[in-house]
Each structure stands twice: as structure tokens, then as C-alpha cells.
PDB file of N, CA and C in Angstrom:
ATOM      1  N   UNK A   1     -30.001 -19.135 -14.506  1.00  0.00           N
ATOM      2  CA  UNK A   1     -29.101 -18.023 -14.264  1.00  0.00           C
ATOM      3  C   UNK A   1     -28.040 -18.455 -13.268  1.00  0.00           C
ATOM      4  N   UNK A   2     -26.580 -18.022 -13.621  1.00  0.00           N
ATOM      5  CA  UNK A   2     -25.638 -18.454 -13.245  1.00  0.00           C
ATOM      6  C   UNK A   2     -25.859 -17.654 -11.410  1.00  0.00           C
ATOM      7  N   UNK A   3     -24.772 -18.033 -10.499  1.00  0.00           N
ATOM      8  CA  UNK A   3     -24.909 -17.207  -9.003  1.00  0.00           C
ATOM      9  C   UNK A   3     -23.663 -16.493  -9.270  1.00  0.00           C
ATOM     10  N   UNK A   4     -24.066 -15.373  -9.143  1.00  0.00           N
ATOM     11  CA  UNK A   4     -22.960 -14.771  -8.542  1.00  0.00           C
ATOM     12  C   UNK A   4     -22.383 -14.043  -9.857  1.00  0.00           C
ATOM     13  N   UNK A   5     -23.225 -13.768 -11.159  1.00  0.00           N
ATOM     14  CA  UNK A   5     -22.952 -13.396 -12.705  1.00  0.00           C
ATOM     15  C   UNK A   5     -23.619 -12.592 -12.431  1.00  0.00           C
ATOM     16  N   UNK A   6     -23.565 -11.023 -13.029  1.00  0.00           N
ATOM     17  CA  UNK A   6     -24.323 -10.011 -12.893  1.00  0.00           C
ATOM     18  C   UNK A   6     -23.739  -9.216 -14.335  1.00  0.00           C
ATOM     19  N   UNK A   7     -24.999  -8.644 -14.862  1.00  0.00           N
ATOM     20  CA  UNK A   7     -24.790  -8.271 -16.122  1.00  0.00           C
ATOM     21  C   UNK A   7     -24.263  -6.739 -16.337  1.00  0.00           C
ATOM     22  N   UNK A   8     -23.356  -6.534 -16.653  1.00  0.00           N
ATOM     23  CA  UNK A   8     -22.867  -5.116 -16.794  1.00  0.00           C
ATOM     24  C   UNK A   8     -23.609  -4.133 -17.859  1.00  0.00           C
ATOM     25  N   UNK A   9     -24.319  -3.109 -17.551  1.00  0.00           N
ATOM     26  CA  UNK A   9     -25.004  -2.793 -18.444  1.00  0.00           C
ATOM     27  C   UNK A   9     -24.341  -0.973 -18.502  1.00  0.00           C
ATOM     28  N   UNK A  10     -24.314   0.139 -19.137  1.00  0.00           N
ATOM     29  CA  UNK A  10     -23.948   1.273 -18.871  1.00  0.00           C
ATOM     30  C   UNK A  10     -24.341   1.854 -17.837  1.00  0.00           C
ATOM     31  N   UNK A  11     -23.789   2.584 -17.523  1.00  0.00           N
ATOM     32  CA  UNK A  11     -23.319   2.999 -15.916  1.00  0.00           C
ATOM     33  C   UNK A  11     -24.927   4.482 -16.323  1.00  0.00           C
ATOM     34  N   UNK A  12     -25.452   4.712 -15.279  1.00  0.00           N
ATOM     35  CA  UNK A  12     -25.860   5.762 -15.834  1.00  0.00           C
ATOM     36  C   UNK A  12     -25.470   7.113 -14.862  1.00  0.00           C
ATOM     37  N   UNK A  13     -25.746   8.235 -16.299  1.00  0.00           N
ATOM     38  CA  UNK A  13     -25.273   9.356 -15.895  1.00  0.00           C
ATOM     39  C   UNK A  13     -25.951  10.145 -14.415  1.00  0.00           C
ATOM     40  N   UNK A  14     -24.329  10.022 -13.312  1.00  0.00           N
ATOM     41  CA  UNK A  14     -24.845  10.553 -12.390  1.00  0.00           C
ATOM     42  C   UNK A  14     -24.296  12.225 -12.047  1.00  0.00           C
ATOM     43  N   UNK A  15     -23.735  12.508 -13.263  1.00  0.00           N
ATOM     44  CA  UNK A  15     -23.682  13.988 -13.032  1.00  0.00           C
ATOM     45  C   UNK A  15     -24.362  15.139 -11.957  1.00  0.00           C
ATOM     46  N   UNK A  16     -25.467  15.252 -12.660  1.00  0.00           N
ATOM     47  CA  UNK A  16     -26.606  15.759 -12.098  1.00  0.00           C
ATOM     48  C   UNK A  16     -26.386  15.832 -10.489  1.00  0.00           C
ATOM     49  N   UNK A  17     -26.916  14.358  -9.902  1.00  0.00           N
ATOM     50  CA  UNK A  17     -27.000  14.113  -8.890  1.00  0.00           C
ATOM     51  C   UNK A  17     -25.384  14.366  -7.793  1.00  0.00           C
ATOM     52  N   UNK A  18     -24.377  14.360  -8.879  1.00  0.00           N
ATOM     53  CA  UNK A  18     -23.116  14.558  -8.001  1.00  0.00           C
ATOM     54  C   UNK A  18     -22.691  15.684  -7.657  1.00  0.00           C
ATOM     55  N   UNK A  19     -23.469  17.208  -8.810  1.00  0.00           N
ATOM     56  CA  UNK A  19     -23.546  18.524  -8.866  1.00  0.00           C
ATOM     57  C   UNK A  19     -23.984  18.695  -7.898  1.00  0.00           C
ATOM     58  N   UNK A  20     -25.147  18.428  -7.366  1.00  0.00           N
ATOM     59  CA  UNK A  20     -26.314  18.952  -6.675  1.00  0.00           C
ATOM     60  C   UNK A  20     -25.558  18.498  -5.263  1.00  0.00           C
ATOM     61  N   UNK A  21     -24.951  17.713  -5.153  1.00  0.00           N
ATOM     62  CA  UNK A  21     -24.733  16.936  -3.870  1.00  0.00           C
ATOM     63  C   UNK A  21     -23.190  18.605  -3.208  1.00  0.00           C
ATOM     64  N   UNK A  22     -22.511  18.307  -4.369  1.00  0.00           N
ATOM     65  CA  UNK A  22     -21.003  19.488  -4.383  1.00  0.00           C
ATOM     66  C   UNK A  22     -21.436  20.580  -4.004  1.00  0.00           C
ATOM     67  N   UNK A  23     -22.470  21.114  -4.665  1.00  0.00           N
ATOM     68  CA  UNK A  23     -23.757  22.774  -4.606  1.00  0.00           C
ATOM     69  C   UNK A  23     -24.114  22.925  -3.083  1.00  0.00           C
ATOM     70  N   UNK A  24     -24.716  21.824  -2.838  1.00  0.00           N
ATOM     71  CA  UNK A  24     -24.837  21.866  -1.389  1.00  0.00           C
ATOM     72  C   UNK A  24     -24.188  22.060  -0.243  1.00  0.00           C
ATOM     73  N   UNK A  25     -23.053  21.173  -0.508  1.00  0.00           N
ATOM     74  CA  UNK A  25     -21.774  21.481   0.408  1.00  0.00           C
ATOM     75  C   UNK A  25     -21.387  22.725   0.094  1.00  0.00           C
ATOM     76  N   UNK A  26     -21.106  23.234  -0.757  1.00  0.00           N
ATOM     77  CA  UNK A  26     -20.199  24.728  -1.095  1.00  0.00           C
ATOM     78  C   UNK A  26     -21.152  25.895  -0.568  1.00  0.00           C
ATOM     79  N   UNK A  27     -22.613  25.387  -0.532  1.00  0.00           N
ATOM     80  CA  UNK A  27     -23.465  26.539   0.064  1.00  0.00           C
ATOM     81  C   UNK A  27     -23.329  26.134   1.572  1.00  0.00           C
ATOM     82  N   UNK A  28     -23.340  25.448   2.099  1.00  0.00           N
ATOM     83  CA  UNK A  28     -22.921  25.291   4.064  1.00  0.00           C
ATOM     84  C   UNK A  28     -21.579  25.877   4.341  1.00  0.00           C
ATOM     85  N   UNK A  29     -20.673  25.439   3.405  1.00  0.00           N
ATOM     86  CA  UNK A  29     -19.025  26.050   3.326  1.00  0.00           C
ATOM     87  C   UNK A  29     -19.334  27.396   3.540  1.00  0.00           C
ATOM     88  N   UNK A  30     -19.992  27.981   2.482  1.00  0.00           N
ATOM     89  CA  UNK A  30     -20.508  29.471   2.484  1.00  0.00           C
ATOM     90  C   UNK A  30     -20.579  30.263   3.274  1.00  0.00           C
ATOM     91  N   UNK A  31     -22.286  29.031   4.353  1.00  0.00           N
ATOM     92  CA  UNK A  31     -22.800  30.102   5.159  1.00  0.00           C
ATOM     93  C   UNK A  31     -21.550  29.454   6.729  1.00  0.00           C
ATOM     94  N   UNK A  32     -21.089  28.592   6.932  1.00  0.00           N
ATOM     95  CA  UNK A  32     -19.975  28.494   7.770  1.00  0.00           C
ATOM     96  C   UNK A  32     -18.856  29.826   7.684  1.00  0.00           C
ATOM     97  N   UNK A  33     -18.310  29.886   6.535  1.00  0.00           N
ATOM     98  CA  UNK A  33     -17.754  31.535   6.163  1.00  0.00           C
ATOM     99  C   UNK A  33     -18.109  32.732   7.314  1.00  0.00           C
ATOM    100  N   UNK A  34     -19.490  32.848   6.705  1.00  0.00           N
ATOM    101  CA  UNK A  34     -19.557  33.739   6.511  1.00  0.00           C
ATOM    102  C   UNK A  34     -20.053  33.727   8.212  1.00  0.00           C
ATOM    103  N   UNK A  35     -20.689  32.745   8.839  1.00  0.00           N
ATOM    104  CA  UNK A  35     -20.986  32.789  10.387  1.00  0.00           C
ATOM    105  C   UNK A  35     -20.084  32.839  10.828  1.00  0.00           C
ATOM    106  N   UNK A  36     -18.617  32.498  11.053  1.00  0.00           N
ATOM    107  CA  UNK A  36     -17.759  32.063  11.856  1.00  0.00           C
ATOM    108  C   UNK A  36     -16.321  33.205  11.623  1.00  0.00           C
ATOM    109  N   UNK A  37     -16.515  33.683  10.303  1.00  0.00           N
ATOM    110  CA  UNK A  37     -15.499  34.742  10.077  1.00  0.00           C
ATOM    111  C   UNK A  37     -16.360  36.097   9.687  1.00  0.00           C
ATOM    112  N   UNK A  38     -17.406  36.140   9.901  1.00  0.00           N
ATOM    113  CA  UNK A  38     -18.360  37.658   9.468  1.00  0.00           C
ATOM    114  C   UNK A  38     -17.692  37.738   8.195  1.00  0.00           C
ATOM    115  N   UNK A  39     -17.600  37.225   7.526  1.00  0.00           N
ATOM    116  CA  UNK A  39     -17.345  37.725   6.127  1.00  0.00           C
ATOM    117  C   UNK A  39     -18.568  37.621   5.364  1.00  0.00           C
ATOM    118  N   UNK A  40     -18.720  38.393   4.200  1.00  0.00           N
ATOM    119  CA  UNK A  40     -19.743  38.233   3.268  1.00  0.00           C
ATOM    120  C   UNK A  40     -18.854  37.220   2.239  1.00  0.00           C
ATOM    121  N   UNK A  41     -19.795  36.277   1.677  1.00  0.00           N
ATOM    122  CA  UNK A  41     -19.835  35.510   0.720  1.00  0.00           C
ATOM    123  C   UNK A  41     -20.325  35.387  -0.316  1.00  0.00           C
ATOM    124  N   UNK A  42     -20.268  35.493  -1.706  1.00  0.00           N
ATOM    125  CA  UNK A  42     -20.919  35.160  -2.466  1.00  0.00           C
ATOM    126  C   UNK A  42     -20.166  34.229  -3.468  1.00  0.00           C
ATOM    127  N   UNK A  43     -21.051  33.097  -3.768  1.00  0.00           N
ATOM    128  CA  UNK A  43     -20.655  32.156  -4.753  1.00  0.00           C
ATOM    129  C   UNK A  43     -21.574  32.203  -5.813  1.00  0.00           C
ATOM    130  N   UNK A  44     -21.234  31.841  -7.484  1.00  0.00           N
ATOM    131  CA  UNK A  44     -21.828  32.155  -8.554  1.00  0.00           C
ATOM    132  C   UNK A  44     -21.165  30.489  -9.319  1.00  0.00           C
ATOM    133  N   UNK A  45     -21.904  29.774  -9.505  1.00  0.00           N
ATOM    134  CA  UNK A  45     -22.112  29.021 -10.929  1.00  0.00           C
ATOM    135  C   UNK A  45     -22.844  28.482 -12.031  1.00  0.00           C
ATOM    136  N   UNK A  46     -21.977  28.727 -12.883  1.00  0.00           N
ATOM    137  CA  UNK A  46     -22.803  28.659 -14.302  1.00  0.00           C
ATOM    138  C   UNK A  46     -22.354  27.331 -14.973  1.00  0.00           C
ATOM    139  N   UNK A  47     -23.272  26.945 -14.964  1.00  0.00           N
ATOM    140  CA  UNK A  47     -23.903  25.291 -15.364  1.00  0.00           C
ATOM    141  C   UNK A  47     -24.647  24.950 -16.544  1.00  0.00           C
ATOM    142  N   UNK A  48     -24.495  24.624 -17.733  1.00  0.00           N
ATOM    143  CA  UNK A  48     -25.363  23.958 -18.482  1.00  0.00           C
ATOM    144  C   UNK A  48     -26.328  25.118 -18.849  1.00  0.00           C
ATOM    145  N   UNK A  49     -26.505  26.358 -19.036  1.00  0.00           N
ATOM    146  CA  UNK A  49     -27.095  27.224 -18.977  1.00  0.00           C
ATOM    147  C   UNK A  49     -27.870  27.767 -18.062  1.00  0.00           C
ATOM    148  N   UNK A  50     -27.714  27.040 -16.555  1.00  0.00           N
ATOM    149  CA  UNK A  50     -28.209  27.292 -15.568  1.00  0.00           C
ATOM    150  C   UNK A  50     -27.197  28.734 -14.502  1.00  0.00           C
ATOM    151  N   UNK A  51     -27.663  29.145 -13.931  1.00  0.00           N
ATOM    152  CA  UNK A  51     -27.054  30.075 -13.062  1.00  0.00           C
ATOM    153  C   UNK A  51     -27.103  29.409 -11.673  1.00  0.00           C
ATOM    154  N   UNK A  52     -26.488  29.539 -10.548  1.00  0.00           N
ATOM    155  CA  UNK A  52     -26.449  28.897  -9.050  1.00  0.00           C
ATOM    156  C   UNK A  52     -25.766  30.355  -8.568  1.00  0.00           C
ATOM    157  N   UNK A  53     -26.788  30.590  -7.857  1.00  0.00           N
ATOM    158  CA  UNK A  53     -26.045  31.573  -6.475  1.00  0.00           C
ATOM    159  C   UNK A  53     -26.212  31.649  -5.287  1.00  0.00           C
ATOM    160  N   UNK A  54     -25.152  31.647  -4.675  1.00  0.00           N
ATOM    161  CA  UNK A  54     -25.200  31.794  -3.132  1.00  0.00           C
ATOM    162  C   UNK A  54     -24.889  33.309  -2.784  1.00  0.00           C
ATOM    163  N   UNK A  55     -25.508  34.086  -1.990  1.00  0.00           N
ATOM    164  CA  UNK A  55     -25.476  34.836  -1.097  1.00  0.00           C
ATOM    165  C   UNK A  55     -25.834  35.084   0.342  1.00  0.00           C
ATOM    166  N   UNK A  56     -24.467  35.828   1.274  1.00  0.00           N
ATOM    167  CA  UNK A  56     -24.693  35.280   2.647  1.00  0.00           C
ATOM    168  C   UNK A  56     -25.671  36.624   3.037  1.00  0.00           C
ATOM    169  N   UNK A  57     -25.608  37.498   2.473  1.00  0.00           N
ATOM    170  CA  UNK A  57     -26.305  39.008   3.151  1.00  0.00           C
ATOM    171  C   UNK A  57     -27.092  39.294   1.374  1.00  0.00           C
ATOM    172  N   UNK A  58     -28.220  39.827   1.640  1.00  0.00           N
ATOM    173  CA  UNK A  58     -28.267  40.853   1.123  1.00  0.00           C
ATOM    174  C   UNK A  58     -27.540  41.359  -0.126  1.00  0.00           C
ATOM    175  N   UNK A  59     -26.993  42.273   0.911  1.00  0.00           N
ATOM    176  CA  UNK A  59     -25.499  43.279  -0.033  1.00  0.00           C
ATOM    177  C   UNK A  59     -24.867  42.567  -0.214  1.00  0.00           C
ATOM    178  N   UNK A  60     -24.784  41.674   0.148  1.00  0.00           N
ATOM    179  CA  UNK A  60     -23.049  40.732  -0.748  1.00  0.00           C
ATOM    180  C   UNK A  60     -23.437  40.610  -1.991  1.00  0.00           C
ATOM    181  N   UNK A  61     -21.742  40.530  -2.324  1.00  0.00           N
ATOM    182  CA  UNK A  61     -21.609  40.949  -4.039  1.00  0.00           C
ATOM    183  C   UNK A  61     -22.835  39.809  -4.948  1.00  0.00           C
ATOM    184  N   UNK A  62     -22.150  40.125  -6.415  1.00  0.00           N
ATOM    185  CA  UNK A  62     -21.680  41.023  -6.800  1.00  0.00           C
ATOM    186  C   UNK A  62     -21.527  42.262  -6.877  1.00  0.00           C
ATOM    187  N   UNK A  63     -20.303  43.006  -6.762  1.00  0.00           N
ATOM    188  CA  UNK A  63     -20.493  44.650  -6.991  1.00  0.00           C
ATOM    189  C   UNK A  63     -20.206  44.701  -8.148  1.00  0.00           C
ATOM    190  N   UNK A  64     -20.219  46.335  -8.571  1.00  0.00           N
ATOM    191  CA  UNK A  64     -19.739  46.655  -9.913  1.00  0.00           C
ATOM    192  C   UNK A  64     -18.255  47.253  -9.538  1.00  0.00           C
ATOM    193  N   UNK A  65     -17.354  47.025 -11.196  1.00  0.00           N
ATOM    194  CA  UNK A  65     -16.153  47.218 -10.924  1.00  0.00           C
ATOM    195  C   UNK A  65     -16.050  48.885 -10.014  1.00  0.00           C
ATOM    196  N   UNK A  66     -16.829  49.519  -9.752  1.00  0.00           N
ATOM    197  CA  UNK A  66     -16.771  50.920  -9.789  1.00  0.00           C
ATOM    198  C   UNK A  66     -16.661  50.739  -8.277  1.00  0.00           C
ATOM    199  N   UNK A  67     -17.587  50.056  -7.395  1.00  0.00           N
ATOM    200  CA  UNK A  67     -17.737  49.616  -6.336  1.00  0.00           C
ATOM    201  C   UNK A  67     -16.434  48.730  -5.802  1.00  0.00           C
ATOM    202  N   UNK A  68     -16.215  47.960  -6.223  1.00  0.00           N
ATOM    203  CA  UNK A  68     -14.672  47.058  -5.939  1.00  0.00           C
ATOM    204  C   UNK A  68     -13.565  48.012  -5.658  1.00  0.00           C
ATOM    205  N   UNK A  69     -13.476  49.017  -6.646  1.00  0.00           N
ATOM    206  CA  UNK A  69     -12.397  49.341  -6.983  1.00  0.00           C
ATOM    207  C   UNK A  69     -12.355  50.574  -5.656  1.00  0.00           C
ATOM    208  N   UNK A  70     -13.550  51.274  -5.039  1.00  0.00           N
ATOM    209  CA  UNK A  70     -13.713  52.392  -3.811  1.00  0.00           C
ATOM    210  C   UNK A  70     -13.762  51.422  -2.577  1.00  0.00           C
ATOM    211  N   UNK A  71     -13.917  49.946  -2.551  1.00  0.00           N
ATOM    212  CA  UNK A  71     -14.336  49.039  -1.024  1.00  0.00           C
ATOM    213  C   UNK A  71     -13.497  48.614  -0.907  1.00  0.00           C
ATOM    214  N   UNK A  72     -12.367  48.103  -1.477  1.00  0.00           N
ATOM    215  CA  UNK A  72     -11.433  46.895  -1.820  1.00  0.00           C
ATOM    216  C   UNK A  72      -9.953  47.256  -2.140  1.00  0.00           C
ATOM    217  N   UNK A  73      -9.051  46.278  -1.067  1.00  0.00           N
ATOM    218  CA  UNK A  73      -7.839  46.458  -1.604  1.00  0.00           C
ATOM    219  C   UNK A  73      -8.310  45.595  -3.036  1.00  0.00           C
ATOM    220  N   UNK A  74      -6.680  45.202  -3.781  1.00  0.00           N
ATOM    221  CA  UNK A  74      -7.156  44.239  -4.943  1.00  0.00           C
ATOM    222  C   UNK A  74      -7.375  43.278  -4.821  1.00  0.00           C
ATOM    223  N   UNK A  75      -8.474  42.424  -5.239  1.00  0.00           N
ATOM    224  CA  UNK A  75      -8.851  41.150  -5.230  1.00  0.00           C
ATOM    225  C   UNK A  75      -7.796  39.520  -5.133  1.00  0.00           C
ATOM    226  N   UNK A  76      -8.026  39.075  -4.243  1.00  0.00           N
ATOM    227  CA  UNK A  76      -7.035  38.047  -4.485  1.00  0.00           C
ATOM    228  C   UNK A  76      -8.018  36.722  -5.203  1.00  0.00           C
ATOM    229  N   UNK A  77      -7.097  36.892  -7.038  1.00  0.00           N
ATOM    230  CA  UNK A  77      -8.233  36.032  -7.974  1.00  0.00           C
ATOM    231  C   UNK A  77      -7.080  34.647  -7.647  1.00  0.00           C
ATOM    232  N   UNK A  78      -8.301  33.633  -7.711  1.00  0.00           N
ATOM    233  CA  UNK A  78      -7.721  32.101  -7.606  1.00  0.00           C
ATOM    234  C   UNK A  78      -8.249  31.696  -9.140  1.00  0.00           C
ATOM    235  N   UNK A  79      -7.373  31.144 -10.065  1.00  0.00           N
ATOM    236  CA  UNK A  79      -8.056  30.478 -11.383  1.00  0.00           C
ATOM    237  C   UNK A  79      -7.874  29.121 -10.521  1.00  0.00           C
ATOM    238  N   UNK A  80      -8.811  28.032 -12.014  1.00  0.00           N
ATOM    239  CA  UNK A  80      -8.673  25.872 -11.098  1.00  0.00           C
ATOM    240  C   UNK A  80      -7.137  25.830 -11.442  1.00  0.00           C
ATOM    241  N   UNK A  81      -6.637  26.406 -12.233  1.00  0.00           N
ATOM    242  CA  UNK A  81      -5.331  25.923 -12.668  1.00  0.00           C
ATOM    243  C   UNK A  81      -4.118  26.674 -11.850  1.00  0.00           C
ATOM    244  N   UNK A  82      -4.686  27.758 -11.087  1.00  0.00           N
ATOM    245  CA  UNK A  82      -3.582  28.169  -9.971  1.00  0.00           C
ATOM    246  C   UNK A  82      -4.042  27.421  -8.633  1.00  0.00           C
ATOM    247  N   UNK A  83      -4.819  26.811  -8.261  1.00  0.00           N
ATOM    248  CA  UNK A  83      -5.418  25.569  -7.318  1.00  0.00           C
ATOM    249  C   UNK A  83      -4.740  24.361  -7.672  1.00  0.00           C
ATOM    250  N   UNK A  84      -4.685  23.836  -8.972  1.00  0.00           N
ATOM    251  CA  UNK A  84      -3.966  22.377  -9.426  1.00  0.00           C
ATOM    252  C   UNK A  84      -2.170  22.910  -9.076  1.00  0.00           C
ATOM    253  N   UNK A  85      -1.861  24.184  -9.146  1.00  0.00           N
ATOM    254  CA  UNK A  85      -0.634  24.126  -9.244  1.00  0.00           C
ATOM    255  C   UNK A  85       0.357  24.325  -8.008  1.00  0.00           C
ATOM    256  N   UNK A  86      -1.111  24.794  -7.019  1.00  0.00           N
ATOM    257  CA  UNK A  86      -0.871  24.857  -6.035  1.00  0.00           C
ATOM    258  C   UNK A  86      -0.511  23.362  -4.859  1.00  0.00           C
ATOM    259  N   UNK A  87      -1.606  22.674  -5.401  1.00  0.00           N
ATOM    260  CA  UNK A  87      -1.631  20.858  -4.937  1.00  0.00           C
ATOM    261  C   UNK A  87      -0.295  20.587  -5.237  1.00  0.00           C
ATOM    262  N   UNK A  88      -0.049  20.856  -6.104  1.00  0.00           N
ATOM    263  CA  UNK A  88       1.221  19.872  -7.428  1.00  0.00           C
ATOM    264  C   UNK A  88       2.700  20.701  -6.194  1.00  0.00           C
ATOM    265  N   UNK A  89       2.576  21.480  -5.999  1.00  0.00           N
ATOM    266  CA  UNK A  89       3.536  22.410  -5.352  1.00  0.00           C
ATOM    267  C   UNK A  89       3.711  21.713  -3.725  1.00  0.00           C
ATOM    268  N   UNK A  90       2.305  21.681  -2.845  1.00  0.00           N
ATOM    269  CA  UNK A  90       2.589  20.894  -1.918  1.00  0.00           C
ATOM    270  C   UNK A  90       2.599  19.928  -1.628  1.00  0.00           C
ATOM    271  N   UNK A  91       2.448  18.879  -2.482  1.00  0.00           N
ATOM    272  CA  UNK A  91       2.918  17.217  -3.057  1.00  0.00           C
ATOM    273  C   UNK A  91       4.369  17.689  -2.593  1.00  0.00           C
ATOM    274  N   UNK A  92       4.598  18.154  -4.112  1.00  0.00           N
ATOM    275  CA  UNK A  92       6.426  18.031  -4.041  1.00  0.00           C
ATOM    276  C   UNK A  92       6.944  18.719  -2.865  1.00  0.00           C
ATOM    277  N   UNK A  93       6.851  19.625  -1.853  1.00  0.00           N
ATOM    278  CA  UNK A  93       7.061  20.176  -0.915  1.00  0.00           C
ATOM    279  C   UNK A  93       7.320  18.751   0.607  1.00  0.00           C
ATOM    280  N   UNK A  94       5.786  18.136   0.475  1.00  0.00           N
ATOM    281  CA  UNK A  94       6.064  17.222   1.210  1.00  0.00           C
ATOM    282  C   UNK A  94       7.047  16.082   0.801  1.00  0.00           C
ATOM    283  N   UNK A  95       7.028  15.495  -0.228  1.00  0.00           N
ATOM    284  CA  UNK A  95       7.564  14.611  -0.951  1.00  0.00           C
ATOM    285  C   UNK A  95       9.050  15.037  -0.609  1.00  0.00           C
ATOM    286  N   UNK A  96       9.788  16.169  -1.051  1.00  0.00           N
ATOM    287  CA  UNK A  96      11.126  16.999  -0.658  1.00  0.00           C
ATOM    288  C   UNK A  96      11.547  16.711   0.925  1.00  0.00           C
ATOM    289  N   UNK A  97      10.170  16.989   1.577  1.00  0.00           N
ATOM    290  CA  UNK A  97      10.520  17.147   3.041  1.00  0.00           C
ATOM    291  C   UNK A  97      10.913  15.591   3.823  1.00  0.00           C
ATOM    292  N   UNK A  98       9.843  15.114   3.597  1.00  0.00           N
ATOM    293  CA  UNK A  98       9.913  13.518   3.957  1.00  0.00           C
ATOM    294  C   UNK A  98      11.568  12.679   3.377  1.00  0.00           C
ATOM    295  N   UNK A  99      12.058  12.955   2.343  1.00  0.00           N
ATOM    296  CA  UNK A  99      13.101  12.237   1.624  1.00  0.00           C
ATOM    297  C   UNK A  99      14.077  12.856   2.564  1.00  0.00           C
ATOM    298  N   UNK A 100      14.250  14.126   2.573  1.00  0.00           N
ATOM    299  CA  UNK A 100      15.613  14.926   3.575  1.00  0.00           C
ATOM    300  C   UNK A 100      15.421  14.307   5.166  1.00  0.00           C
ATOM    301  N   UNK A 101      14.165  14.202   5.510  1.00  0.00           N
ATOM    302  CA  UNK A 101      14.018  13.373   6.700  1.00  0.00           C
ATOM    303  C   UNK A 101      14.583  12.191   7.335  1.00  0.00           C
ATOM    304  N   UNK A 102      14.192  11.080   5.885  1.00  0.00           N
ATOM    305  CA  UNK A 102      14.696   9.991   5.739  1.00  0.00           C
ATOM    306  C   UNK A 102      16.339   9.753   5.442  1.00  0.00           C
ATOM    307  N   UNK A 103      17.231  10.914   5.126  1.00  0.00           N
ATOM    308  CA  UNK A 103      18.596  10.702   5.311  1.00  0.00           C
ATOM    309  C   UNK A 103      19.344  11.017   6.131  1.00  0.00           C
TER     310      UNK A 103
END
């Protein structure tokens, strides 16, 4: 056997293990939330037919729309694609800023 040759074989699937690792963090994110700003938290994901939930109280949501609609101004909804467009927005923001700098 050659030194220093190492055989490339398929990578294996570390999904799983990279979920579980993200899950974790987003549940400390959570309870940081919810200690440091008294807010209630609740996080919900649906996985592979699995369910994941975080709740910081109790009563934290989900409510029903009936409930939202008597507790709550309106919800401020985030979709991933108003998050990506948001990145993409302060890229070019900095990118804008830095160039006017530079002249």
C-alpha cells in the first residue's frame, strides 16, 4: 500500500446527525429568548414525518386562530425566501456602501 493514498469511498449520509446538532441550537436560541426577553417561544418542525417542538411555558402557542386574532396585533410572518431576500438585500447594501466609500 502506497503512503499517503487513501481510498475515496461515498461520503456517508450525515443528515441526521447535522439536524439534530441545528435542533439543538434553535432549542437554547429558544430558551435564551425567551429568558432574556420574557417572551414566550414556540418553535415547530416537521421532518421526515417526524414533528419537533419547542415550548418555553406551558401556554405558549400554538393558539387557535380565534385566540391570535383577541391577543395579538398581526403576526409578523417571515417565509426562507423573505430571509434569502433579505441576505441578498444586505450584501448589496454593504457592497453599495463600501464602493461610495472607496470614491
Amino acid at each position: 500500500m502506497a503512503v499517503g493514498k487513501h481510498t475515496q469511498g461515498a461520503k456517508r449520509d450525515r443528515s441526521n446527525e447535522n439536524f439534530k446538532k441545528k435542533w439543538s441550537t434553535l432549542k437554547k436560541n429558544g430558551l435564551n429568548i425567551h429568558q432574556t426577553y420574557d417572551a414566550e417561544v414556540y418553535i415547530c418542525i416537521r421532518r421526515r414525518g417526524e414533528k419537533y417542538e419547542f415550548k418555553s411555558t406551558e401556554k405558549a402557542l400554538p393558539l387557535s386562530d380565534e385566540e391570535k386574532n383577541e391577543s395579538f396585533l398581526l403576526p409578523v410572518l417571515v417565509t426562507a425566501a423573505d430571509a434569502a431576500n433579505e441576505r441578498i438585500n444586505l450584501k448589496s447594501f454593504y457592497i453599495r456602501n463600501r464602493t461610495k466609500a472607496e470614491e
